[in-house]
Protein backbone atom coordinates (compact mmCIF):
# COMPACT_ATOMS: atom_id res chain seq x y z
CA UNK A 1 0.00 0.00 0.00
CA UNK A 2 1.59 3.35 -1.18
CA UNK A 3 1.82 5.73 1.81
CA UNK A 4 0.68 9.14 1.60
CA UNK A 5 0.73 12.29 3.82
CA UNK A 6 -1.49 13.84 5.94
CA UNK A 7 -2.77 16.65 3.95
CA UNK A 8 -3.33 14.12 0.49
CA UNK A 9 -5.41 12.14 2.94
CA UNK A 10 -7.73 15.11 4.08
CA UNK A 11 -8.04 16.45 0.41
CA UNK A 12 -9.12 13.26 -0.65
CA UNK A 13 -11.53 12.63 2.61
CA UNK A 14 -13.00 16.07 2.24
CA UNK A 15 -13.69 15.85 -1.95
CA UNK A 16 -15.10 12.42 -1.12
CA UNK A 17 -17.78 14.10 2.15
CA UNK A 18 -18.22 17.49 -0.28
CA UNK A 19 -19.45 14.81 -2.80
CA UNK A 20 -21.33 12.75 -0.68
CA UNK A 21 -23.17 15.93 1.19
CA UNK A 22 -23.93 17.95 -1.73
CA UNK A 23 -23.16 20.88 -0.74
CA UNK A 24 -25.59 20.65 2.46
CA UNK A 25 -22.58 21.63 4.69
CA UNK A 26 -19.58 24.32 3.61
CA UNK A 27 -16.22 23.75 3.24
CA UNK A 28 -15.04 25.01 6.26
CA UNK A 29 -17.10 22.26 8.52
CA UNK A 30 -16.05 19.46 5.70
CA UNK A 31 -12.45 20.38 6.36
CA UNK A 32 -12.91 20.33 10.16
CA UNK A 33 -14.42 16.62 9.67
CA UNK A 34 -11.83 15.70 7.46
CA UNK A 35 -8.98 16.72 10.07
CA UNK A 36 -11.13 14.89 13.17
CA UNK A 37 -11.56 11.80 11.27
CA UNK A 38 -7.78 11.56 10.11
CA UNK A 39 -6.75 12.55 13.89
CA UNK A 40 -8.87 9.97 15.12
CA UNK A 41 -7.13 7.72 13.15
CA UNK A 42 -3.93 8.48 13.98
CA UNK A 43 -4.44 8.08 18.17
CA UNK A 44 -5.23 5.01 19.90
CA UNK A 45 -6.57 6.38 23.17
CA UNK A 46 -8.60 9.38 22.17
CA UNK A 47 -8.71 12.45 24.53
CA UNK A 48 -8.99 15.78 23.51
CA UNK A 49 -5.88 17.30 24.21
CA UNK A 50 -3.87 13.98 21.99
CA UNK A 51 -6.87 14.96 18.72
CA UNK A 52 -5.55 18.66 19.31
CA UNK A 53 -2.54 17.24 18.66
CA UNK A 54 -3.10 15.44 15.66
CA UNK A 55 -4.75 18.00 13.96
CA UNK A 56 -1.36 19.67 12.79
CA UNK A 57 -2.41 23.19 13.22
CA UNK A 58 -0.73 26.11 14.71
CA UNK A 59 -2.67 26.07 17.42
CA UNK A 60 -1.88 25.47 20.82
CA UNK A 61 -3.89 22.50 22.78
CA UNK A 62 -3.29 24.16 25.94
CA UNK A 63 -5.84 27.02 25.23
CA UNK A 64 -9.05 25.44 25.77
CA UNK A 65 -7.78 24.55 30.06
């Protein structure tokens, strides 16, 4: 299986929900899906603070305490 990187995998995951919803829900939420799903994949014990984590942003997880 050919590995790809994070950001292929949420372009692909979002074009596949912006197809899927039909334009129900704007880009901006699909995008925010896309990055939850993909961080959800990437942890095996899911708290917040480890999906803030994952999401690859620049912005901070301590924040929201």
């Amino acid at each position: 299986m050919k590995k790809t990187n994070t950001i292929a995998k949420n372009r692909k995951l979002t074009s596949v929900l912006n197809i899927d919803v039909q334009g129900e829900i704007n880009l901006a939420r699909l995008k925010l899906i896309s990055h939850f799903v993909i961080a959800l994949c990437k942890v095996q014990t899911v708290t917040f603070e480890k999906l803030a984590n994952a999401f690859e942003t620049q912005s901070d997880s301590d924040l929201s305490l």
